[in-house]
N, C-alpha and C. Protein backbone atom coordinates (compact mmCIF):
# COMPACT_ATOMS: atom_id res chain seq x y z
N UNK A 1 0.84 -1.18 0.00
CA UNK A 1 0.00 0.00 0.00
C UNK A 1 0.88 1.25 0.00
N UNK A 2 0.44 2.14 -0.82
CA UNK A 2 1.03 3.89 -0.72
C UNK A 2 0.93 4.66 0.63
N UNK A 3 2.02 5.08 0.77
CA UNK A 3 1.56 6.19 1.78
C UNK A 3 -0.03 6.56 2.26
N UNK A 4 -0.54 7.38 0.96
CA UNK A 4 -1.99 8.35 1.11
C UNK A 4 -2.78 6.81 1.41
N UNK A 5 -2.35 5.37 0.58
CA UNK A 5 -3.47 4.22 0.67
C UNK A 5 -3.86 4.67 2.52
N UNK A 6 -2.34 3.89 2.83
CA UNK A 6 -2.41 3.69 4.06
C UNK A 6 -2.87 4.57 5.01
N UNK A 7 -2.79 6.04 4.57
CA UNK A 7 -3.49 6.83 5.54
C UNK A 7 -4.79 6.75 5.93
N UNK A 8 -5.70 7.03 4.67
CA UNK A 8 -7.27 6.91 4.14
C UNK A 8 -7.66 5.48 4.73
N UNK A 9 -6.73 4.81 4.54
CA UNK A 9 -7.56 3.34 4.94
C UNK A 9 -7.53 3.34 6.48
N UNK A 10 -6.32 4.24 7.11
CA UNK A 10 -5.96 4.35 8.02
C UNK A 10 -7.67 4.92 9.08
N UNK A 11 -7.90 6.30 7.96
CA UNK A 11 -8.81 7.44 8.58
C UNK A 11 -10.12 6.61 8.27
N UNK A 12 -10.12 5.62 7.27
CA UNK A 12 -11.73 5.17 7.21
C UNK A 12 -11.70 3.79 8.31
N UNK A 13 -10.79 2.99 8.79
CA UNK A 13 -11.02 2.44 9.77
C UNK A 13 -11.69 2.46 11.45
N UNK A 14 -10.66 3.77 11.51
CA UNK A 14 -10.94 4.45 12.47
C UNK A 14 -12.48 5.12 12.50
N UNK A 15 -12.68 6.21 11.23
CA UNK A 15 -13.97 6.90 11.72
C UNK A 15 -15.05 6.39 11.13
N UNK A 16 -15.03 5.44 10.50
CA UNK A 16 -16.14 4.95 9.59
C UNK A 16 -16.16 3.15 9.95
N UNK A 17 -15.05 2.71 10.75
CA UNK A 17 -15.12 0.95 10.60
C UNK A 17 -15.33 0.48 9.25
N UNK A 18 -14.05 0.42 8.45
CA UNK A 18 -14.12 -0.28 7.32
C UNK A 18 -12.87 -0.45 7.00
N UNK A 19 -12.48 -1.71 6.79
CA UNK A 19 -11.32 -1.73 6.90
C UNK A 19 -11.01 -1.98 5.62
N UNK A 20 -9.63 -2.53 5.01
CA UNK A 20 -9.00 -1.83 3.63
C UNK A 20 -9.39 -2.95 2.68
N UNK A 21 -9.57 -3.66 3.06
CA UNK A 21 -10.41 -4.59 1.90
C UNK A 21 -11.78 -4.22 1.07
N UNK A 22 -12.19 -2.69 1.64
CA UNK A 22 -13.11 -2.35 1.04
C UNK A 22 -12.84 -1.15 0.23
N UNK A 23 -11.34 -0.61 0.24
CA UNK A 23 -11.61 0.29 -0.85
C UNK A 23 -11.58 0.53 -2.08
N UNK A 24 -11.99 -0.84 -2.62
CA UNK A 24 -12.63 -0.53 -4.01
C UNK A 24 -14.22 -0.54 -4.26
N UNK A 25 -14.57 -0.65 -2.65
CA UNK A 25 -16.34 -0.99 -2.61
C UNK A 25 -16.96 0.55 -3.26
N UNK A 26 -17.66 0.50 -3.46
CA UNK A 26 -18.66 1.73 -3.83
C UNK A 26 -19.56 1.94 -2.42
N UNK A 27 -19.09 3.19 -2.77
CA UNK A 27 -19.46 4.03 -0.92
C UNK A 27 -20.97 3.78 -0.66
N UNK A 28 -21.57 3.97 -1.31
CA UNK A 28 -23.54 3.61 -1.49
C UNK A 28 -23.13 2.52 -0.58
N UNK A 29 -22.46 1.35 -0.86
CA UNK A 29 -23.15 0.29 -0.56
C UNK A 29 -22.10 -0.33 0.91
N UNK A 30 -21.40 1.10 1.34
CA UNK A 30 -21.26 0.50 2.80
C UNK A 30 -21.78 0.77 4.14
N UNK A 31 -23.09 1.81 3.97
CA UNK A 31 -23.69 1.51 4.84
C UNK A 31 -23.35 3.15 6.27
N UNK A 32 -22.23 3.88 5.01
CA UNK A 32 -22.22 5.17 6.35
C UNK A 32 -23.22 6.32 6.01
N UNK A 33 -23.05 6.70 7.39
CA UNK A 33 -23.91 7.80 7.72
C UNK A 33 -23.28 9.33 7.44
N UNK A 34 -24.51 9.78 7.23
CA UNK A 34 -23.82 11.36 6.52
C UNK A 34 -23.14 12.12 7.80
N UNK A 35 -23.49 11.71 8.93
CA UNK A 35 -22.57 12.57 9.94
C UNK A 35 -20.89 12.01 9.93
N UNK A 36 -20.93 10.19 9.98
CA UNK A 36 -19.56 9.96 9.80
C UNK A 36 -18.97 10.04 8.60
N UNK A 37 -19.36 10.69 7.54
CA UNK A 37 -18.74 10.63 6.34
C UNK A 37 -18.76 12.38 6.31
N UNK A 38 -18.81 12.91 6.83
CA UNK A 38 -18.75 15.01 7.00
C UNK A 38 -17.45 14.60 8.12
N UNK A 39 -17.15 13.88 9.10
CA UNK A 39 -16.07 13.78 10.23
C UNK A 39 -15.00 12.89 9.41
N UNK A 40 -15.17 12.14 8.28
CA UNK A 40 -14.50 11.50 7.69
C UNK A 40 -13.44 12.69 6.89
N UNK A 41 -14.34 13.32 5.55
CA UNK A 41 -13.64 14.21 4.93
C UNK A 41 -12.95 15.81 5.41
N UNK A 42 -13.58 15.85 6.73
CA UNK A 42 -12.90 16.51 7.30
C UNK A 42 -11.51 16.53 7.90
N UNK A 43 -11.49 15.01 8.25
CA UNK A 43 -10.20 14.15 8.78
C UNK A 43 -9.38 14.12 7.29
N UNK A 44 -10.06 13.80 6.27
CA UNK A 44 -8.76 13.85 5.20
C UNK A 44 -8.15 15.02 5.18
N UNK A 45 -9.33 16.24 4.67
CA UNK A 45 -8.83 17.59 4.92
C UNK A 45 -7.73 17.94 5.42
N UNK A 46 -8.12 17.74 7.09
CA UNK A 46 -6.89 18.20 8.24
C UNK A 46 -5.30 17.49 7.88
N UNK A 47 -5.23 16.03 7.98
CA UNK A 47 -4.46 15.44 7.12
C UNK A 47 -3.66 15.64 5.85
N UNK A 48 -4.39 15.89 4.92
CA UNK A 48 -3.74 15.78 3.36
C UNK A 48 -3.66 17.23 3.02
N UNK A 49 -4.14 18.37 4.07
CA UNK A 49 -4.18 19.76 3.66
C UNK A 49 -5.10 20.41 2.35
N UNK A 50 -5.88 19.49 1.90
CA UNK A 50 -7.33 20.14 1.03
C UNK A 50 -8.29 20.49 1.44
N UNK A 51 -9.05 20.96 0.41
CA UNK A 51 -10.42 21.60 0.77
C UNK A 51 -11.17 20.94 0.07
N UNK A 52 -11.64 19.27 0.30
CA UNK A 52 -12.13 18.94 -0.62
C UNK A 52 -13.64 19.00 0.02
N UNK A 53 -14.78 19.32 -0.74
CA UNK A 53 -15.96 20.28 -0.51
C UNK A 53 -16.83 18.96 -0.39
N UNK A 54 -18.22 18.68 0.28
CA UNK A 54 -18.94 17.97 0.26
C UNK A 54 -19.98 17.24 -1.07
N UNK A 55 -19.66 18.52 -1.55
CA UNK A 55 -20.40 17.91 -2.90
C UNK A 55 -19.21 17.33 -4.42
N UNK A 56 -17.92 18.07 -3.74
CA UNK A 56 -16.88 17.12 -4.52
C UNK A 56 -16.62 15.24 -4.10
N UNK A 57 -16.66 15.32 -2.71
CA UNK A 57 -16.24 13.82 -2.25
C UNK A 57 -17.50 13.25 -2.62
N UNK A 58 -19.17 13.74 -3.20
CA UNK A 58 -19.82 12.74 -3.39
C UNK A 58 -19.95 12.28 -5.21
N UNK A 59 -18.75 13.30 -5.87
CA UNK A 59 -18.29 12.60 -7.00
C UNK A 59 -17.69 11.08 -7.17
N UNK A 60 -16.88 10.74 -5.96
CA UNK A 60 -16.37 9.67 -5.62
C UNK A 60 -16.74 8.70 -5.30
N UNK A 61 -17.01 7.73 -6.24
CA UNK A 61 -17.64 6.21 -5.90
C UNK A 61 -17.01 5.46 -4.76
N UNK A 62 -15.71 5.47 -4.54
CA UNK A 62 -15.10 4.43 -3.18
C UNK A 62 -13.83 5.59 -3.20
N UNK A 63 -13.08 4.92 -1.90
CA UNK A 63 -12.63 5.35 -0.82
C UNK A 63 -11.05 5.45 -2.31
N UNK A 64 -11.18 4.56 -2.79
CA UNK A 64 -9.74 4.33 -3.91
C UNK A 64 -9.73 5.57 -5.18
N UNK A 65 -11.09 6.00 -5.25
CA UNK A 65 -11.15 7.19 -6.20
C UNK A 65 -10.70 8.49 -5.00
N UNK A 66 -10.91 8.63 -4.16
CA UNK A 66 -10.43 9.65 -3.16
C UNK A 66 -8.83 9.70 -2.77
N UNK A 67 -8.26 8.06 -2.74
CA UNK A 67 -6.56 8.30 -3.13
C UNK A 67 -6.46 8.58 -4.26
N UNK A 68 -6.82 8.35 -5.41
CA UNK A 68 -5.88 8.55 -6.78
C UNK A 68 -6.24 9.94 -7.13
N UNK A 69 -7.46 10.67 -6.53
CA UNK A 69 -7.47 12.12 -6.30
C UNK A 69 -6.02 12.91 -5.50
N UNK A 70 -5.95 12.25 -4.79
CA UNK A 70 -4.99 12.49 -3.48
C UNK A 70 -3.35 12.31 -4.12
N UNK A 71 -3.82 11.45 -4.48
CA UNK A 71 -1.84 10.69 -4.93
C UNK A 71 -1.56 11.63 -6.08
């Protein structure tokens, strides 16, 4: 895994419980809630130093389109 993999998989374990075998899942179908997914991209934010906006991260089908944004 990359650096950014390992972070993200790092930050979605932690605030979302999903661990890295799912980031090629399509986000629909794992089951988070819009409060832990606003504490999620905020955590990348603080982390990776972007501003990535709420209605940009829901361009993103899984957690692996949000690294190759990132990388």
């Amino acid at each position: 895994m990359s650096s950014i993999e390992d972070q993200v998989a790092g930050l979605a374990s932690k605030l979302l419980n999903i661990d890295s075998s799912a980031l090629d899942s399509n986000v629909s179908d794992l089951g988070v809630n819009s409060m832990d997914a606003v504490a999620f991209l905020k955590a990348v934010n603080s982390e990776f130093g972007t501003s990535i906006s709420a209605d940009d991260a829901a361009k993103f089908n899984s957690l692996r389109d949000l690294i190759d944004y990132l990388g």
